[in-house]
C-alpha atoms as a PDB file:
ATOM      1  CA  UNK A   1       0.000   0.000   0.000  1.00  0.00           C
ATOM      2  CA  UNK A   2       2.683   2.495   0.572  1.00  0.00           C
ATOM      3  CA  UNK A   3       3.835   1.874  -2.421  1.00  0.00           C
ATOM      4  CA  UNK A   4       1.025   2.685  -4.631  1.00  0.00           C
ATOM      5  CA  UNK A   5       0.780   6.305  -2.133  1.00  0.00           C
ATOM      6  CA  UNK A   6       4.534   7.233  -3.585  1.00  0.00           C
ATOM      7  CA  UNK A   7       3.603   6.220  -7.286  1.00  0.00           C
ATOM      8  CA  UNK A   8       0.207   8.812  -7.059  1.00  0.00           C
ATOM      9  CA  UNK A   9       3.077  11.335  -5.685  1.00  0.00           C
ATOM     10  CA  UNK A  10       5.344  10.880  -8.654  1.00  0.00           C
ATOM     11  CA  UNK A  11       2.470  11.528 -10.887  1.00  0.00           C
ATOM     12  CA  UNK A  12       2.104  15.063  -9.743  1.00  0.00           C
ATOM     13  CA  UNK A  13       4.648  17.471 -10.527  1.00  0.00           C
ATOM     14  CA  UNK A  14       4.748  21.315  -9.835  1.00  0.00           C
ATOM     15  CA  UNK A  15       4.691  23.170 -12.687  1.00  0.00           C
ATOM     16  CA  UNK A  16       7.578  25.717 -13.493  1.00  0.00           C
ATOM     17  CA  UNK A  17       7.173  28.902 -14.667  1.00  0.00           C
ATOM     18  CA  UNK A  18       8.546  30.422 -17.306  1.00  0.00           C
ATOM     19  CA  UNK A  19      10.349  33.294 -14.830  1.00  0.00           C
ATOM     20  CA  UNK A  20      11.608  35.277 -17.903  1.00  0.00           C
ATOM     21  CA  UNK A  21       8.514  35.448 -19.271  1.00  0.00           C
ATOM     22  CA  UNK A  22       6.496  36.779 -16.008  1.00  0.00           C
ATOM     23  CA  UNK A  23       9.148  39.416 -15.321  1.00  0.00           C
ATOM     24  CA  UNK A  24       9.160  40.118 -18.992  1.00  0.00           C
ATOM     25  CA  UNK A  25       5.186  41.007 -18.172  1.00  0.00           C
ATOM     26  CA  UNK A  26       5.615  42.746 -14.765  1.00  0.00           C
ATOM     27  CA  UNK A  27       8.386  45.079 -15.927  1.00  0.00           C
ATOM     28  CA  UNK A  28       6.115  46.027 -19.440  1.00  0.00           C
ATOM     29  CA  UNK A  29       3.113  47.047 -17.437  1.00  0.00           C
ATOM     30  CA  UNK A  30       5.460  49.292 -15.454  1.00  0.00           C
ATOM     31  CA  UNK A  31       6.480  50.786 -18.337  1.00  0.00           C
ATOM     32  CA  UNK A  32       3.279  51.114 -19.903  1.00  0.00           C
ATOM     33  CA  UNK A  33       1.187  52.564 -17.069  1.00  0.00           C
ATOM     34  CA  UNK A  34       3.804  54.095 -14.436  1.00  0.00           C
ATOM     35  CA  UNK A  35       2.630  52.344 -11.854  1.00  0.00           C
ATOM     36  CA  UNK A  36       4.245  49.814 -10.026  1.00  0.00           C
ATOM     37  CA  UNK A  37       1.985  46.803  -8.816  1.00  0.00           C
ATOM     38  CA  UNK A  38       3.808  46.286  -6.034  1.00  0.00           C
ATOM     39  CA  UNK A  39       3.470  49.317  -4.138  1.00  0.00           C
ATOM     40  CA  UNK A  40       1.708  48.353  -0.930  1.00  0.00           C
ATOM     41  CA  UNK A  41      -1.449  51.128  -1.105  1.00  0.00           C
ATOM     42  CA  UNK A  42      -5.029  50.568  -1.658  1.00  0.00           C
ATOM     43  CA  UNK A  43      -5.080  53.508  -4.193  1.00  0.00           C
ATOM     44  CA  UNK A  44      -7.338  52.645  -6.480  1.00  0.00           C
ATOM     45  CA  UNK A  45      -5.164  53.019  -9.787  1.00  0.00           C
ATOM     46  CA  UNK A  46      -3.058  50.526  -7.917  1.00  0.00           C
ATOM     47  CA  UNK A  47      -5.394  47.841  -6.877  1.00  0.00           C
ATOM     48  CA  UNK A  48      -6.493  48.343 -11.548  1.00  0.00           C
ATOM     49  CA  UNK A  49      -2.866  47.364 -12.119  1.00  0.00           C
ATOM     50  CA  UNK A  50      -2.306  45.334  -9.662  1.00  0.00           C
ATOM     51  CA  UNK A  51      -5.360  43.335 -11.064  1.00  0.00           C
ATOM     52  CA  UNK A  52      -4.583  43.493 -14.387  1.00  0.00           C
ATOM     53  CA  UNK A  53      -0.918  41.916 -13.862  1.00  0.00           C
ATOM     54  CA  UNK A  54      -2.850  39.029 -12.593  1.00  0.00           C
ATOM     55  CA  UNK A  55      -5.204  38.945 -15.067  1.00  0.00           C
ATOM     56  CA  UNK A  56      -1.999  38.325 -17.614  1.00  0.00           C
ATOM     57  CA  UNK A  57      -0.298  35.978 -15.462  1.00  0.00           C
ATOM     58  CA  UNK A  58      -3.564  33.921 -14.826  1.00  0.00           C
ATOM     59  CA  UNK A  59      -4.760  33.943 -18.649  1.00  0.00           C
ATOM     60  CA  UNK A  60      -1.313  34.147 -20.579  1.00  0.00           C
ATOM     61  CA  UNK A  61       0.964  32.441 -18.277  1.00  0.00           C
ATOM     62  CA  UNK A  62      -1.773  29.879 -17.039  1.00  0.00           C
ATOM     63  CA  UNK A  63      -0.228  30.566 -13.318  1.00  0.00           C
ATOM     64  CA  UNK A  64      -2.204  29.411 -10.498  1.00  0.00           C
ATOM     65  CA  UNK A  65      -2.900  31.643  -7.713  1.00  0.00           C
ATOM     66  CA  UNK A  66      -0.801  30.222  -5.471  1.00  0.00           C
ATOM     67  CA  UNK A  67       1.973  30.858  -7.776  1.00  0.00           C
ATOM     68  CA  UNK A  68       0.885  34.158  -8.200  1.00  0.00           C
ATOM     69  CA  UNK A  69       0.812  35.056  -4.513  1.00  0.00           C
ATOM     70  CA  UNK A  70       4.477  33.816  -4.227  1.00  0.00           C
ATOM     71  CA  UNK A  71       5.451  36.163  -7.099  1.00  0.00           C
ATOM     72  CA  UNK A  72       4.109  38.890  -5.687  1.00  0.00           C
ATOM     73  CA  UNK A  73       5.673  37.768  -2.432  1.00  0.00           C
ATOM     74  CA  UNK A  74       9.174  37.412  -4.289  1.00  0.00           C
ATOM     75  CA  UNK A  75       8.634  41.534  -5.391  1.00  0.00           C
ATOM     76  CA  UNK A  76       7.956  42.639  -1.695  1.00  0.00           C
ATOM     77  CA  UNK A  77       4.500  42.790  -1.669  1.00  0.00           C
ATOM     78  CA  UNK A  78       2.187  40.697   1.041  1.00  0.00           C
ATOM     79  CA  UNK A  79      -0.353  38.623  -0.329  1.00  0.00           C
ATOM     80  CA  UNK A  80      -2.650  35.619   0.094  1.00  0.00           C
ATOM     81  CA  UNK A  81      -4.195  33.514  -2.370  1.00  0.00           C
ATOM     82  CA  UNK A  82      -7.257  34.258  -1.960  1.00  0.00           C
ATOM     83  CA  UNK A  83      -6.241  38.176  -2.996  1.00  0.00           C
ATOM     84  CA  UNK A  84      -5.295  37.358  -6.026  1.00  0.00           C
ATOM     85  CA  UNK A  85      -8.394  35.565  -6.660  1.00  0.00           C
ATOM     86  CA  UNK A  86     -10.266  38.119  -5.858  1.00  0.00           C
ATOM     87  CA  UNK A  87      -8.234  40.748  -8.112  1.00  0.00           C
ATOM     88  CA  UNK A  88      -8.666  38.268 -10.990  1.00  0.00           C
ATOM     89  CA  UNK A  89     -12.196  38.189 -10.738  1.00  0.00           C
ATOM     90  CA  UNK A  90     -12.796  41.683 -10.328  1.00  0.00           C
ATOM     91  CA  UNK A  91     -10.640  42.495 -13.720  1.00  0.00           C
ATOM     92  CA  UNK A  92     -13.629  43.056 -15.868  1.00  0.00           C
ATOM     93  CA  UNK A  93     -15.507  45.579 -13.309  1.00  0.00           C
ATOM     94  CA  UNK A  94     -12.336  47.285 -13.257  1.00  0.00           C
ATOM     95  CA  UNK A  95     -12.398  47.531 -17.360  1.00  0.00           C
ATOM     96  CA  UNK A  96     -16.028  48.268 -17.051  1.00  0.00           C
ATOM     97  CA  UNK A  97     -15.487  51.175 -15.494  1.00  0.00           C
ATOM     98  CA  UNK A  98     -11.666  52.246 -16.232  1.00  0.00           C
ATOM     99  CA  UNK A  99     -11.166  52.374 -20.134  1.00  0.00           C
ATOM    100  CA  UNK A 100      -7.670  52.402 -19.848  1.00  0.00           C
ATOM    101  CA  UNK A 101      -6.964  48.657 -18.140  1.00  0.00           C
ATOM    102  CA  UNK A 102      -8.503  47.394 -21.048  1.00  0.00           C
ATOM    103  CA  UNK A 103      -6.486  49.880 -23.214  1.00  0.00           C
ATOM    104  CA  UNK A 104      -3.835  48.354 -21.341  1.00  0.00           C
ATOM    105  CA  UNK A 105      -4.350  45.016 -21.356  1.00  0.00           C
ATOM    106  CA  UNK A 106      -4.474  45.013 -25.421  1.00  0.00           C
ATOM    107  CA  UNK A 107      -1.483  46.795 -25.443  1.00  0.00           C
ATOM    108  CA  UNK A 108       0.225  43.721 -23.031  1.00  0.00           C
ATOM    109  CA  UNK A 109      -1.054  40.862 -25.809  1.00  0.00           C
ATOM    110  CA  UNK A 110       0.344  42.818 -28.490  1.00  0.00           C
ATOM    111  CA  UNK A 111       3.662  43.555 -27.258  1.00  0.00           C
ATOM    112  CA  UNK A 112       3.803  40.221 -25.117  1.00  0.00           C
ATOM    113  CA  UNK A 113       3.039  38.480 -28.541  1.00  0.00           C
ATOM    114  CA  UNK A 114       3.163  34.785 -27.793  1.00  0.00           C
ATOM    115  CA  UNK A 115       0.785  32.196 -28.724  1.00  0.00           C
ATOM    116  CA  UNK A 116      -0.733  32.134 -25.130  1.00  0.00           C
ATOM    117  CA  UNK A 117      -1.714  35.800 -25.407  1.00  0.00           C
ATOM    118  CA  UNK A 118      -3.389  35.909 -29.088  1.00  0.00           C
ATOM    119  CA  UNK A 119      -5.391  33.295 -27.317  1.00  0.00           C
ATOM    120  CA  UNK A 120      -5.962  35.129 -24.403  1.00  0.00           C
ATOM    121  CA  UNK A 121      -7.008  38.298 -26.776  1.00  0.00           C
ATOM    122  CA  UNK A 122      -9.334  36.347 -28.916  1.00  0.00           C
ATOM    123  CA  UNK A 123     -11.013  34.745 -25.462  1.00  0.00           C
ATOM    124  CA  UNK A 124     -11.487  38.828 -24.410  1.00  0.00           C
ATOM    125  CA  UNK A 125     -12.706  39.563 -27.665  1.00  0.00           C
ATOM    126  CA  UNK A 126     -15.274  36.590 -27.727  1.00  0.00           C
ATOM    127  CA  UNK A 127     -16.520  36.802 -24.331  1.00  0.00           C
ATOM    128  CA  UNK A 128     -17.172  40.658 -25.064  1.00  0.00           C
ATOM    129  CA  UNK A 129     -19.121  40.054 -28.064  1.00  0.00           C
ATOM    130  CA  UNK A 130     -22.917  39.736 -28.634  1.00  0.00           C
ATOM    131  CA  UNK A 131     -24.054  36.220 -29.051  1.00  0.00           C
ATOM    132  CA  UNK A 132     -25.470  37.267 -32.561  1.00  0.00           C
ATOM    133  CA  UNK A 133     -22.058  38.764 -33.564  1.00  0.00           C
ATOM    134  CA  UNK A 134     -20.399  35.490 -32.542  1.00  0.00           C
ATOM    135  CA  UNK A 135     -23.342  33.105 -34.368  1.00  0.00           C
ATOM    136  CA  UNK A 136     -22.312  35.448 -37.969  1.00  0.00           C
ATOM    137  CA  UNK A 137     -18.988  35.322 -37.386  1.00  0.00           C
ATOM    138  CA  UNK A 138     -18.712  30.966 -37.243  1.00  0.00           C
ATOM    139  CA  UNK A 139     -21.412  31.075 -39.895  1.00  0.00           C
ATOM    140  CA  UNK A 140     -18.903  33.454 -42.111  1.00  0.00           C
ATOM    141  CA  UNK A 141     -15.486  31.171 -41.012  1.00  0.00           C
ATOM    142  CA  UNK A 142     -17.456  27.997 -42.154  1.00  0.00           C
ATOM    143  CA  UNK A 143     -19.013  28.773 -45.111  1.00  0.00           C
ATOM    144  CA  UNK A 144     -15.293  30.300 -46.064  1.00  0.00           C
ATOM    145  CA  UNK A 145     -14.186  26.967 -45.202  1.00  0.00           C
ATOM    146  CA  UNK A 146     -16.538  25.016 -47.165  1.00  0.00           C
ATOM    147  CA  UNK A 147     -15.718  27.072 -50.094  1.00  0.00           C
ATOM    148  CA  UNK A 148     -12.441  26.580 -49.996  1.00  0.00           C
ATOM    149  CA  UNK A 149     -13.039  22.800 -49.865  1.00  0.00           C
ATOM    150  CA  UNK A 150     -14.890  22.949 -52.964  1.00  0.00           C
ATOM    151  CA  UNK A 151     -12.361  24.995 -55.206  1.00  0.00           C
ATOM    152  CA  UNK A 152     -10.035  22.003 -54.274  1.00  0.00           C
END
């Protein structure tokens, strides 16, 4: 029995990080927006950048928020878990009501330019859009598609 425990353990690794990458993101939406994310304040322009960065990590880098929290630890500022989640979730009322962090965010995906964050921009895109818009645009991509299969 205490063998089949350690072969479940070896099953689960941690996942790494791309380190690079993350400080690649941090330092870029310090440049963009003058404001640094770690600045322990509950300014409000903060708190929108500090929840953006997040945002990226969680839906570009795929971090979880545990990893997030220790990142955040690792660049002086205190916080929990359960912080982060709730800065992640409150992203789009931020947008909602602060044009510029979505301004900000697009400009992050394009300059970022990796795989991860075209997909990211096209899931912001979608979720944004009216159903109807979405239901044309699948109908347009298929019919394109079919045509295409014809003319072969």
């Amino acid at each position: 029995m205490g063998d089949a425990i350690k072969s479940k353990k070896k099953k689960y690794k941690k996942k790494v990080y791309n380190q690079k990458n993350i400080e690649k993101i941090s330092k870029l939406i310090k440049d963009i927006t003058d404001v640094n994310p770690f600045e322990n304040t509950r300014k409000q322009e903060i708190i929108e950048i500090r929840s953006l960065l997040i945002y990226v990590m969680r839906e570009v880098e795929g971090m979880t928020y545990d990893a997030i929290k220790n990142f955040f630890i690792r660049k002086g500022r205190q916080m929990d878990h359960a912080t982060a989640l709730h800065s992640y979730r409150n992203f789009d009322l931020y947008c909602r009501y602060n044009k510029k962090i979505e301004f900000y965010y697009h400009q992050i995906l394009d300059k970022f330019g990796t795989g991860e964050a075209r997909k990211a921009q096209a899931k912001s895109i979608i979720e944004k859009a009216d159903p109807a818009e979405v239901e044309l645009f699948i109908y347009m991509y298929e019919k394109s598609e079919n045509e295409k299969e014809w003319s072969n």
